[in-house]
C-alpha atoms as a PDB file:
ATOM      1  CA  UNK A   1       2.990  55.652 174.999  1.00  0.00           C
ATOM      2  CA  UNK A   2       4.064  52.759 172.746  1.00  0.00           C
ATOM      3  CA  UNK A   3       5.225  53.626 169.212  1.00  0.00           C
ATOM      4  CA  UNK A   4       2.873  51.901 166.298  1.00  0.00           C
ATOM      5  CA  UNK A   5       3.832  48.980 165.182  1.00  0.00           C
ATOM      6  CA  UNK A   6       5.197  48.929 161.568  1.00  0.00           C
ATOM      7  CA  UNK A   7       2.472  47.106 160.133  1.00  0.00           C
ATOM      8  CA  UNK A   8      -0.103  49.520 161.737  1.00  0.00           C
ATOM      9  CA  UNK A   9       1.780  52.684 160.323  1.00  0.00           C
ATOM     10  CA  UNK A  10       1.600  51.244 156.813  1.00  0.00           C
ATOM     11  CA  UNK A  11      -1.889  50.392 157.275  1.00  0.00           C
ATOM     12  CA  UNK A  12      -2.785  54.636 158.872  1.00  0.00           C
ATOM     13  CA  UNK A  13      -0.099  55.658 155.633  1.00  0.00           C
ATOM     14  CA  UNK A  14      -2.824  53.802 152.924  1.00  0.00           C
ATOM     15  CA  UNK A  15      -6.178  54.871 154.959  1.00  0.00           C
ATOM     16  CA  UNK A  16      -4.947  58.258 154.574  1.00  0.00           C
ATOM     17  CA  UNK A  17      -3.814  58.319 151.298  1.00  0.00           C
ATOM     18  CA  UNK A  18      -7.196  56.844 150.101  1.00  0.00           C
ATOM     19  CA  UNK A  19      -9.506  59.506 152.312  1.00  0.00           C
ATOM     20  CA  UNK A  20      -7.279  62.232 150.333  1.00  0.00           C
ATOM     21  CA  UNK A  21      -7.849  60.432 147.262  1.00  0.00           C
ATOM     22  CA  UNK A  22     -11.341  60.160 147.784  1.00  0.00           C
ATOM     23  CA  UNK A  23     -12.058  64.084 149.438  1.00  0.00           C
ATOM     24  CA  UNK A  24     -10.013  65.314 146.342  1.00  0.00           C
ATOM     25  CA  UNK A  25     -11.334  63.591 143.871  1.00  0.00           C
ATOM     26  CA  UNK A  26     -15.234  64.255 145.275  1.00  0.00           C
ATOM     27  CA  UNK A  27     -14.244  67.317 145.587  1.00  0.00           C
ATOM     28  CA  UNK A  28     -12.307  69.337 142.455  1.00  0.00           C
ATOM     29  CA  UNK A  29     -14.408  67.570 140.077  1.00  0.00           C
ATOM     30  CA  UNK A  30     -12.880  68.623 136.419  1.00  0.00           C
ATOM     31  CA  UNK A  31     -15.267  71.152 133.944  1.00  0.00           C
ATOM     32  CA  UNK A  32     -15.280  69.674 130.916  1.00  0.00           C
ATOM     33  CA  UNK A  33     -15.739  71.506 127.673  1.00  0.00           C
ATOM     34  CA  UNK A  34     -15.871  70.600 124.287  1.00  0.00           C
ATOM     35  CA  UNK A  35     -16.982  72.304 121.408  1.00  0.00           C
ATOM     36  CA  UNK A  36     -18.370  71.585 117.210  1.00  0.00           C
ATOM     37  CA  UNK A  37     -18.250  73.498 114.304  1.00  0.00           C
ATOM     38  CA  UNK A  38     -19.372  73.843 111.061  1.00  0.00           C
ATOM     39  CA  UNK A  39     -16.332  72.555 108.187  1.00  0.00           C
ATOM     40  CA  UNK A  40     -15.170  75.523 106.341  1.00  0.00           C
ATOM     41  CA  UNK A  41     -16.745  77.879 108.221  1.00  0.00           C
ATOM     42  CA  UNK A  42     -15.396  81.655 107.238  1.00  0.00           C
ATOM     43  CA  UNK A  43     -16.047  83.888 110.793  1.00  0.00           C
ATOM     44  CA  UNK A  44     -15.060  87.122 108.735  1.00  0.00           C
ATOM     45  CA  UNK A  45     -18.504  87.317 107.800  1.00  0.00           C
ATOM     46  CA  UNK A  46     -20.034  87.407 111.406  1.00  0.00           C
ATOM     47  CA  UNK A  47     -19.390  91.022 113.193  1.00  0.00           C
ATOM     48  CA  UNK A  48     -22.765  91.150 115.726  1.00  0.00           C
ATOM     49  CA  UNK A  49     -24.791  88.917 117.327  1.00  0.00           C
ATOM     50  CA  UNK A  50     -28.540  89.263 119.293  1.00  0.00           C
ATOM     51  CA  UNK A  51     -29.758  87.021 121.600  1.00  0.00           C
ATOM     52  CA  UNK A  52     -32.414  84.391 119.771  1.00  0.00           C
ATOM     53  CA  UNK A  53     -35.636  83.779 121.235  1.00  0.00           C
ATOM     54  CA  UNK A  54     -35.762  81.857 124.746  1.00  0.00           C
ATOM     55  CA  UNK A  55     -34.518  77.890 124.458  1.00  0.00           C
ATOM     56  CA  UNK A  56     -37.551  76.106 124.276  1.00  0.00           C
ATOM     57  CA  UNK A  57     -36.127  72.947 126.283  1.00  0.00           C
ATOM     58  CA  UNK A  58     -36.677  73.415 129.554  1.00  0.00           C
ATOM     59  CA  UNK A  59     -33.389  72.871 132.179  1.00  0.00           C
ATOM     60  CA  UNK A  60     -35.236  70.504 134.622  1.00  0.00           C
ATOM     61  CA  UNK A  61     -34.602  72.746 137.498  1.00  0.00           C
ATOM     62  CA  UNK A  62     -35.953  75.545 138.601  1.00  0.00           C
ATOM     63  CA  UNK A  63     -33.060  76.582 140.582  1.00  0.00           C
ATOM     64  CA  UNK A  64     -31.586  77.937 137.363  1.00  0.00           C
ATOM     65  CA  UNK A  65     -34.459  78.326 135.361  1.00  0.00           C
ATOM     66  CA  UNK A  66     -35.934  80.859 137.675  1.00  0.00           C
ATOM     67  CA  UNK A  67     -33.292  82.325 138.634  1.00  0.00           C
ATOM     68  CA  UNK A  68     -31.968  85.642 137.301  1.00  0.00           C
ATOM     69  CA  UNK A  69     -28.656  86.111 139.011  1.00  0.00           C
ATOM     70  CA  UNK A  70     -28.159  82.891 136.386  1.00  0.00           C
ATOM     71  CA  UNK A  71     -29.541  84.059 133.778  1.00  0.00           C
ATOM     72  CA  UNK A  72     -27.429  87.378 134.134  1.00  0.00           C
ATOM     73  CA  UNK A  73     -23.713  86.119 134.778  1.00  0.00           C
ATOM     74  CA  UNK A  74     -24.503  83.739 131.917  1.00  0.00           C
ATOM     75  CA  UNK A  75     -25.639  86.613 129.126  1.00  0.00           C
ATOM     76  CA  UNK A  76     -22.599  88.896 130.958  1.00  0.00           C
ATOM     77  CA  UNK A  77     -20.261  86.731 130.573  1.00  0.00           C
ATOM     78  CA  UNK A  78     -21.064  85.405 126.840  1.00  0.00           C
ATOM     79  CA  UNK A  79     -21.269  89.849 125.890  1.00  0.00           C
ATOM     80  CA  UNK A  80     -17.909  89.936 127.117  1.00  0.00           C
ATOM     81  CA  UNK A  81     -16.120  86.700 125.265  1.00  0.00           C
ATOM     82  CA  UNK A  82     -17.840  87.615 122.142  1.00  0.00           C
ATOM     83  CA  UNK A  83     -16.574  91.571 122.537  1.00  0.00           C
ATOM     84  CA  UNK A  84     -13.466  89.841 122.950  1.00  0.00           C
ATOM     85  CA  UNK A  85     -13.316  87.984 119.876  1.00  0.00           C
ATOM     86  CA  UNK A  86     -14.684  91.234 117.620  1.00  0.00           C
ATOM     87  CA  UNK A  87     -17.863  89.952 117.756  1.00  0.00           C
ATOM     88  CA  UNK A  88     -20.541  92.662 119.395  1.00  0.00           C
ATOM     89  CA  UNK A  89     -24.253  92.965 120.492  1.00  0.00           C
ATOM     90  CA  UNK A  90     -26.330  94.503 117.428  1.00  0.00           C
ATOM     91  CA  UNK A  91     -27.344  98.092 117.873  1.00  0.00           C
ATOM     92  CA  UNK A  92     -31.256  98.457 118.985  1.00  0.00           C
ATOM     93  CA  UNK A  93     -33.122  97.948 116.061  1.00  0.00           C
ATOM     94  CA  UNK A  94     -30.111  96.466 113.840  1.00  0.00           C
ATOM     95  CA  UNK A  95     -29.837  93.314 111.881  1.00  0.00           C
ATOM     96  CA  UNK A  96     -27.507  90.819 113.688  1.00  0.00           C
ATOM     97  CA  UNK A  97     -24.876  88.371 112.073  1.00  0.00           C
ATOM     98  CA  UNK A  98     -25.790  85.770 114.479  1.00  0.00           C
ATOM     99  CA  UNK A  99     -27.995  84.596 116.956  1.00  0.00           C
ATOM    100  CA  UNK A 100     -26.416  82.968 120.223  1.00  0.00           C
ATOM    101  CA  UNK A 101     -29.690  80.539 122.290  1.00  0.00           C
ATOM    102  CA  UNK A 102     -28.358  78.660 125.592  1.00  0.00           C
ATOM    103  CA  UNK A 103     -29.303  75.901 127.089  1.00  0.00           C
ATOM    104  CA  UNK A 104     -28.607  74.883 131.130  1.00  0.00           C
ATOM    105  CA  UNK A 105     -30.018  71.619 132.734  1.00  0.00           C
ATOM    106  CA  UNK A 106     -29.260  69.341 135.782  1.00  0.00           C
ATOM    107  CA  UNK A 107     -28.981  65.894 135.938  1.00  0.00           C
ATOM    108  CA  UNK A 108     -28.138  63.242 138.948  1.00  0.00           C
ATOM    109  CA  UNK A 109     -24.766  61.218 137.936  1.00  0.00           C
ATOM    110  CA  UNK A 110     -22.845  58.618 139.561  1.00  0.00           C
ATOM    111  CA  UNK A 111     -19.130  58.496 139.860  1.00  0.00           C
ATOM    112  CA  UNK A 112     -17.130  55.173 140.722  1.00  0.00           C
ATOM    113  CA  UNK A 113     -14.023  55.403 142.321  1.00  0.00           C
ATOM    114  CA  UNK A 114     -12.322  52.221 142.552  1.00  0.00           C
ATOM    115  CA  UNK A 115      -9.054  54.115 145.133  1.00  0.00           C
ATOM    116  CA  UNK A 116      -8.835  50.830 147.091  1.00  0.00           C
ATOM    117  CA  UNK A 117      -8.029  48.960 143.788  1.00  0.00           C
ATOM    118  CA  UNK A 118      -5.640  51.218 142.675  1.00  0.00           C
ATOM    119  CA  UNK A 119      -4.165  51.717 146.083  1.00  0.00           C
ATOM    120  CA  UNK A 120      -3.272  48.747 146.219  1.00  0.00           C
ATOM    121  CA  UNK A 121      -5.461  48.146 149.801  1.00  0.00           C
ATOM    122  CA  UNK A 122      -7.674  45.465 148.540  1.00  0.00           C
ATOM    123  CA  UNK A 123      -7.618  42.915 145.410  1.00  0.00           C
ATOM    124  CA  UNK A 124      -9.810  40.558 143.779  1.00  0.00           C
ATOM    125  CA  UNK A 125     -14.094  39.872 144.246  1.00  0.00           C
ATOM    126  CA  UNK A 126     -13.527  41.565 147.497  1.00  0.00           C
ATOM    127  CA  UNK A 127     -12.486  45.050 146.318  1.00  0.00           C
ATOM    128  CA  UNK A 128     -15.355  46.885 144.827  1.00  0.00           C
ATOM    129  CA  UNK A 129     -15.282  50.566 143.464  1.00  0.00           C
ATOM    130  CA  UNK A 130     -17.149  53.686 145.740  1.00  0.00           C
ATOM    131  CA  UNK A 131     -20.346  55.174 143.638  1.00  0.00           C
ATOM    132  CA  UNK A 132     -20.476  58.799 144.560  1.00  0.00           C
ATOM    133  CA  UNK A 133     -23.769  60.670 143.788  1.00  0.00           C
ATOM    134  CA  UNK A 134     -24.027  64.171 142.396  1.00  0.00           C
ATOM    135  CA  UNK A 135     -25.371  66.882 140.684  1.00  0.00           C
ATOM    136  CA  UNK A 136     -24.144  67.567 137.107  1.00  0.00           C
ATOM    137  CA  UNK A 137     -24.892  70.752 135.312  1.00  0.00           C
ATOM    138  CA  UNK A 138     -24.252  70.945 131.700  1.00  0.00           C
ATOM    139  CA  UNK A 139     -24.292  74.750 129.271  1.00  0.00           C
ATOM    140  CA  UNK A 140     -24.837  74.235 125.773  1.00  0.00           C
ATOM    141  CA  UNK A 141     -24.351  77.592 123.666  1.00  0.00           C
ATOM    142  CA  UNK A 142     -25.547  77.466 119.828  1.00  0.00           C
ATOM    143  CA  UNK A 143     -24.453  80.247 117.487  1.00  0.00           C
ATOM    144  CA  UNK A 144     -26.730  80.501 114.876  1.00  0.00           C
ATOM    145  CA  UNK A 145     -26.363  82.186 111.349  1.00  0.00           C
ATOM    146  CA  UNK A 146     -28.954  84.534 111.591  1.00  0.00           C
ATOM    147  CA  UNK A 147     -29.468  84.977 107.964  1.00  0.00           C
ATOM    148  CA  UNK A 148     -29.661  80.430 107.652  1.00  0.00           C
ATOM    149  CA  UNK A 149     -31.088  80.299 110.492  1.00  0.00           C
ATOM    150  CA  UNK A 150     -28.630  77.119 110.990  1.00  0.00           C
ATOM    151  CA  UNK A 151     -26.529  76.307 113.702  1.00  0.00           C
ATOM    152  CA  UNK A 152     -22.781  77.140 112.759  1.00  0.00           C
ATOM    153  CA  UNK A 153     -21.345  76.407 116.164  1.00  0.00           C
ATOM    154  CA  UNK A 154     -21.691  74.561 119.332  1.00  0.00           C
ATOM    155  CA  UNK A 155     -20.125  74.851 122.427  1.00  0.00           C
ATOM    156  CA  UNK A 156     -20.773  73.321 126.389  1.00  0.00           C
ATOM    157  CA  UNK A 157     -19.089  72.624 129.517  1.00  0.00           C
ATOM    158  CA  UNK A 158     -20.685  69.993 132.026  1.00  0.00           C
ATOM    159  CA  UNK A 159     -19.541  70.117 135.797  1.00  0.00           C
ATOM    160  CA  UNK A 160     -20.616  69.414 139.442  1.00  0.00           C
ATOM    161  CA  UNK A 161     -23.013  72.046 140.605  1.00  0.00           C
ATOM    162  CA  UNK A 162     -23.383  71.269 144.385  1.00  0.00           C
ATOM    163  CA  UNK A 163     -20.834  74.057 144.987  1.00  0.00           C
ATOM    164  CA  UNK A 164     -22.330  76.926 142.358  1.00  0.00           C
ATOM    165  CA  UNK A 165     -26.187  76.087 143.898  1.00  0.00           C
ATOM    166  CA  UNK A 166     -24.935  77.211 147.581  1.00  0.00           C
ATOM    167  CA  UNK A 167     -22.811  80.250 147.083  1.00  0.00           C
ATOM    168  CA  UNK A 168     -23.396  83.016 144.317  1.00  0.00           C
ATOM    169  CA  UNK A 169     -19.668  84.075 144.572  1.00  0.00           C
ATOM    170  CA  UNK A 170     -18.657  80.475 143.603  1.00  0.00           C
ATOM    171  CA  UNK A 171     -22.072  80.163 140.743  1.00  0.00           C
ATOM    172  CA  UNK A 172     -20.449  84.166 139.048  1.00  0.00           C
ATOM    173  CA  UNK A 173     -16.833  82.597 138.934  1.00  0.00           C
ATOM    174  CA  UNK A 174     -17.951  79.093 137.450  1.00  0.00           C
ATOM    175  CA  UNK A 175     -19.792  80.630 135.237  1.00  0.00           C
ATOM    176  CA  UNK A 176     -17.075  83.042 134.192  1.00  0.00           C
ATOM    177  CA  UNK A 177     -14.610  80.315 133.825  1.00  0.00           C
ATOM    178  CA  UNK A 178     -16.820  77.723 131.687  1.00  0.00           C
ATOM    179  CA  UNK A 179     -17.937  80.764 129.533  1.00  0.00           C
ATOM    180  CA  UNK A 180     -14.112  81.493 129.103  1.00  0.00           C
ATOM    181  CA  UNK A 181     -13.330  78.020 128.568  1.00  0.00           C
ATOM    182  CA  UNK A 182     -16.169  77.434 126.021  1.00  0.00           C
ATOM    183  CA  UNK A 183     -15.343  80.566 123.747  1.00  0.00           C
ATOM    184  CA  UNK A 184     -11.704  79.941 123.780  1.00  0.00           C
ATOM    185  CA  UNK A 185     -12.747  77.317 121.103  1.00  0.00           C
ATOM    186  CA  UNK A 186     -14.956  79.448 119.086  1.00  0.00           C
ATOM    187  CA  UNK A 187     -13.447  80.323 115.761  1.00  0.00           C
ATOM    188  CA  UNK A 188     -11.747  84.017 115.570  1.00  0.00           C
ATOM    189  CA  UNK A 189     -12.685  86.502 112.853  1.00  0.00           C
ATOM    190  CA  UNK A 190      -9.837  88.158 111.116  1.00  0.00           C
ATOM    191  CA  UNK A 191      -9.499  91.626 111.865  1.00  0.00           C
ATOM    192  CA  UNK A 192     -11.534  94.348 110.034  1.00  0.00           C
END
């Protein structure tokens, strides 16, 4: 068997650095989360929280929307980060400090990739990007003064959902993370 030719092994060397490029990059899509507050907001005021009546938007798909396995790793998981910051569900029948309403929906997005330009294998009219289509899910929490009934905080994460549709051990442990992720920003209290 003849060894490639030089020009051939460069060419297998690029193809395969833009499949990885392009697997990797379809693939391990990034969460992002962002978060708003209120300007001189004081959190030593806020000790409980209830949940506020359902969102009235609806998320566009009723693969979440009816779906309590969802709805549960989303409530669990937003108990627990609260707890964590000294902030705790309201005894039955108590007043709360704050009301926390969430909001999931699905949209179809496109993603360019333009690997070829930057890999350097094409240039010029002749090198156009690759559109990727997916599914984008996006989790919008809004903390509410319960006594103002006005939002005080705002938090979401937005990420590919192809992966957390098909497997319910992959949906609990996106969940987890964005929830983490999201109330990492929330402002602390300062301890009792």
């Amino acid at each position: 068997m003849a060894a490639p030719k030089r020009g051939s092994m460069h060419r297998i060397h690029r193809l395969a650095a833009i499949a990885l490029v392009a697997a990797s990059t379809a693939a391990c899509a990034t969460m992002n989360v962002s978060s708003h507050v209120e300007t001189g907001l004081d959190m030593t005021a806020y000790r409980t929280f209830d949940w506020g009546p359902a969102d009235a938007l609806p998320t566009g798909d009723p693969r979440l929307d009816q779906d309590p396995f969802f709805k549960d790793q989303v409530t669990g998981a937003v108990e627990k980060a609260l707890a964590g910051l000294g902030v705790g569900l309201v005894p039955a029948g108590g007043k709360p400090d704050l009301l926390i309403h969430y909001h999931a929906h699905i949209s179809q997005r496109l993603d360019v990739r333009a690997a070829d330009r930057q890999l350097g294998y094409c240039t010029g009219d002749a090198c156009s990007g690759n559109v990727f289509e997916y599914e984008a899910g996006s989790l919008v929490f809004d903390v509410v003064d319960a006594r103002t009934n006005k939002v005080i905080w705002r938090g979401w994460a937005q990420d590919r959902v192809e992966p957390i549709l098909e497997n319910r051990d992959v949906m609990a442990k996106r969940i987890q993370e964005a929830v983490t992720r999201i109330f990492k920003q929330f402002p602390r209290s300062e301890s009792p």
